[in-house]
C-alpha atoms as a PDB file:
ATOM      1  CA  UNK A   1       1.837 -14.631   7.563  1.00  0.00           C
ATOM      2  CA  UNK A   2       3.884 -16.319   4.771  1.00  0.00           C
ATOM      3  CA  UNK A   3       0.498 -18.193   3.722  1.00  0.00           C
ATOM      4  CA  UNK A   4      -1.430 -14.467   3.647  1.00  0.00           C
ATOM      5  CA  UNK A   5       1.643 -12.744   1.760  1.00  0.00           C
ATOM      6  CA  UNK A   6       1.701 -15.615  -1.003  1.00  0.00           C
ATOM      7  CA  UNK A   7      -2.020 -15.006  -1.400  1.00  0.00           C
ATOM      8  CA  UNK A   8      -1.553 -11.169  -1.545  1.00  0.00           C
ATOM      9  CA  UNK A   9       1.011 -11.642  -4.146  1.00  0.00           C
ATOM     10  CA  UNK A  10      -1.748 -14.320  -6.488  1.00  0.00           C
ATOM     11  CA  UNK A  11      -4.091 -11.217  -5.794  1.00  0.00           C
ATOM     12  CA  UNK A  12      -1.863  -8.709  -7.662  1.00  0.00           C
ATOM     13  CA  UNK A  13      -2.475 -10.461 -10.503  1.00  0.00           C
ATOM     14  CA  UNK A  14      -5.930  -9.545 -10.679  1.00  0.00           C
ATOM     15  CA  UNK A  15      -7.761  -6.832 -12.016  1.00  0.00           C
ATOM     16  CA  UNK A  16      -7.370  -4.162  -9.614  1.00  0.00           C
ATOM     17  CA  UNK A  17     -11.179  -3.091  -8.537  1.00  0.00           C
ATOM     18  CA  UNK A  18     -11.558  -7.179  -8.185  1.00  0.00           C
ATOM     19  CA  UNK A  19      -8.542  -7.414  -6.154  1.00  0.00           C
ATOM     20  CA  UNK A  20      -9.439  -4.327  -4.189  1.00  0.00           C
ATOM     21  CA  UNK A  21     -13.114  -5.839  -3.749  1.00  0.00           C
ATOM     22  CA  UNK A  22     -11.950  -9.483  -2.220  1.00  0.00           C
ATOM     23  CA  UNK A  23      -9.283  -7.558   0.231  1.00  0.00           C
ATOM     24  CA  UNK A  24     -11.868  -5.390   1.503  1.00  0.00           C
ATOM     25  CA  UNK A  25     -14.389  -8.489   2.366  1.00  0.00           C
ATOM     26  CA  UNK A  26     -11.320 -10.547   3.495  1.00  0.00           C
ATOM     27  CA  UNK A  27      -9.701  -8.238   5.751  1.00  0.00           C
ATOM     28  CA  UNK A  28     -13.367  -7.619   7.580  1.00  0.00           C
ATOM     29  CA  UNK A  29     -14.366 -11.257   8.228  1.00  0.00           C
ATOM     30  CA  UNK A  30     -11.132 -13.001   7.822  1.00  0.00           C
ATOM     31  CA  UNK A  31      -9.440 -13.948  11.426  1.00  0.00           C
ATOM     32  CA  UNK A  32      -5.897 -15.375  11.649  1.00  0.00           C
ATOM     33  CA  UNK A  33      -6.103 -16.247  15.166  1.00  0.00           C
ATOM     34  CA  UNK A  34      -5.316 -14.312  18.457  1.00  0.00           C
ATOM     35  CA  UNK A  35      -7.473 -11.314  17.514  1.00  0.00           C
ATOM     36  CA  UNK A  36      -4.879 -10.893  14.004  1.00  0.00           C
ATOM     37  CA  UNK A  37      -6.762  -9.976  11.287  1.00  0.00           C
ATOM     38  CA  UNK A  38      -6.298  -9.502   7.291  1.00  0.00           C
ATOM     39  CA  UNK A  39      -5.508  -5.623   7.574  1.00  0.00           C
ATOM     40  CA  UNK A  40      -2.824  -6.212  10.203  1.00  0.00           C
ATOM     41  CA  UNK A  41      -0.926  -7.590   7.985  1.00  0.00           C
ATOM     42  CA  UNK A  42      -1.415  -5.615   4.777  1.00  0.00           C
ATOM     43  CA  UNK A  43      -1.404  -2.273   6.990  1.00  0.00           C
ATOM     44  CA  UNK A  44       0.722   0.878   5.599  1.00  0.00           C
ATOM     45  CA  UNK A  45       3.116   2.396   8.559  1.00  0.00           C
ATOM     46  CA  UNK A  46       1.376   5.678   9.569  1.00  0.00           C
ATOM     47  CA  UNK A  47       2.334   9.009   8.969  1.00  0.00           C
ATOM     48  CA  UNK A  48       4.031   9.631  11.927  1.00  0.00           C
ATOM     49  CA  UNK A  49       5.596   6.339  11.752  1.00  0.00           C
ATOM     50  CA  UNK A  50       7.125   7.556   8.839  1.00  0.00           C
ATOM     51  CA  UNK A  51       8.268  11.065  10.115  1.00  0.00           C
ATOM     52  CA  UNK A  52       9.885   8.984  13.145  1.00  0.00           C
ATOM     53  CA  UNK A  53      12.065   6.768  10.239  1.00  0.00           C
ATOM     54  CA  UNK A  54      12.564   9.958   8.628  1.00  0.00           C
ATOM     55  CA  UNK A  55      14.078  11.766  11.669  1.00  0.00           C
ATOM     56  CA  UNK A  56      16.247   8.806  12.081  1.00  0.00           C
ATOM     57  CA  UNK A  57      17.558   8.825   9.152  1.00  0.00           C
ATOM     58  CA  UNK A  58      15.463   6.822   6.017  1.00  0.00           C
ATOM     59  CA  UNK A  59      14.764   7.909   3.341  1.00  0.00           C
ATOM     60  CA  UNK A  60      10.850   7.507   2.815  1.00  0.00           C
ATOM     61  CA  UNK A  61      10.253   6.714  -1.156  1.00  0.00           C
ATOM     62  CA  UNK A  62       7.105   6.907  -2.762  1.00  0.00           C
ATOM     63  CA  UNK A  63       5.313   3.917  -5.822  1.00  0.00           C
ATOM     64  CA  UNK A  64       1.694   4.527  -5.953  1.00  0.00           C
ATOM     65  CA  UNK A  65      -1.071   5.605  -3.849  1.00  0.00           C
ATOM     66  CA  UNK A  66      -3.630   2.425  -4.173  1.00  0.00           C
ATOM     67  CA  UNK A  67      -1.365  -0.497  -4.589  1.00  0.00           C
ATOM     68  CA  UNK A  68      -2.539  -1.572  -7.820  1.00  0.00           C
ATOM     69  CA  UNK A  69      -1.065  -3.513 -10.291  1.00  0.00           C
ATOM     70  CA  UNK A  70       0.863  -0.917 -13.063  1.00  0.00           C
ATOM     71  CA  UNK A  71       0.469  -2.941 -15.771  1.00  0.00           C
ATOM     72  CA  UNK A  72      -3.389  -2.996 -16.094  1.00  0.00           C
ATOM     73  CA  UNK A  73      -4.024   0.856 -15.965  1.00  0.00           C
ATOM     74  CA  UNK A  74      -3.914   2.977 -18.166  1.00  0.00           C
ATOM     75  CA  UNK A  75      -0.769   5.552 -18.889  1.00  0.00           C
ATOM     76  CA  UNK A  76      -2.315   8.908 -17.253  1.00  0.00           C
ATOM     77  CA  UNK A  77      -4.051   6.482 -14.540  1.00  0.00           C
ATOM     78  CA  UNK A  78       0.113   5.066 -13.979  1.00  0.00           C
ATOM     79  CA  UNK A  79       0.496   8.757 -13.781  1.00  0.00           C
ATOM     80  CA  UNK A  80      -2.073   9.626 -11.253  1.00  0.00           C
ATOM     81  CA  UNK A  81      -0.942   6.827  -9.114  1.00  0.00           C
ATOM     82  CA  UNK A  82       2.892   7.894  -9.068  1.00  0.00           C
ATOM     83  CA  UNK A  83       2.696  11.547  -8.847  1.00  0.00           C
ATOM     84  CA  UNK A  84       0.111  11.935  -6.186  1.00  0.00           C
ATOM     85  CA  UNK A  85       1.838   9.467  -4.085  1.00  0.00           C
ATOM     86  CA  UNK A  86       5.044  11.206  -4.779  1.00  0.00           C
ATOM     87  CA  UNK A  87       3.309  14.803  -3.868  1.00  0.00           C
ATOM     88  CA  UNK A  88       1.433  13.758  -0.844  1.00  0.00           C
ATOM     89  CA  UNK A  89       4.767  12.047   0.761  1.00  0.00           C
ATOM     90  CA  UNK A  90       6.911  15.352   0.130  1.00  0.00           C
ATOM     91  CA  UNK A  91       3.695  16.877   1.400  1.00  0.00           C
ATOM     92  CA  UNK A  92       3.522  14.829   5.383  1.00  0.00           C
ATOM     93  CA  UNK A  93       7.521  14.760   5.684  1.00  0.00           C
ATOM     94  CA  UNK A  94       8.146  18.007   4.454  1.00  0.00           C
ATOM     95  CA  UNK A  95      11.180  17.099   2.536  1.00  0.00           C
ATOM     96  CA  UNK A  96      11.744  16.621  -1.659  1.00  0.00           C
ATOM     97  CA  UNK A  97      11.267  12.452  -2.764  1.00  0.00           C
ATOM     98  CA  UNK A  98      13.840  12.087  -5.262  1.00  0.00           C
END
């Protein structure tokens, strides 16, 4: 896992589609042993994952919607990326993302 979250953090510097295009073949043909996979370990907690954190108290914060790296889009795609991730988490919890 340290190996694979080294590698993930190499791949941010890439262009994003590029990036996004060698994580997509990866995670489908890349095994880690003992049926683990790619995606398991780059996998987003579920929705109601996060309503269960919520009820217990955490506060759920949103960054972007795609993962991709900030830097190398352009302002109103930055935009995109922050507000719909910020709208479609007050959205599933039902509560304001401050």
């Amino acid at each position: 896992r340290t190996s694979l979250r080294m590698l993930l953090k190499q791949l941010k510097a890439l262009p994003n589609k590029r990036r996004d295009d060698l994580i997509a073949r990866w995670s489908a043909s890349v095994s880690l042993g003992d049926e683990m996979h790619l995606r398991d370990v780059t996998r987003s907690l579920s929705w109601t994952q996060l309503r269960q954190l919520t009820a217990a108290g955490i506060e759920i914060g949103s960054h972007t919607v795609s993962h991709p790296n900030l830097r190398l889009l352009e302002e109103a795609d930055r935009l995109a990326e922050l507000s719909i991730s910020r709208l479609r988490i007050e959205q599933e919890l039902c509560r304001p993302v401050t």
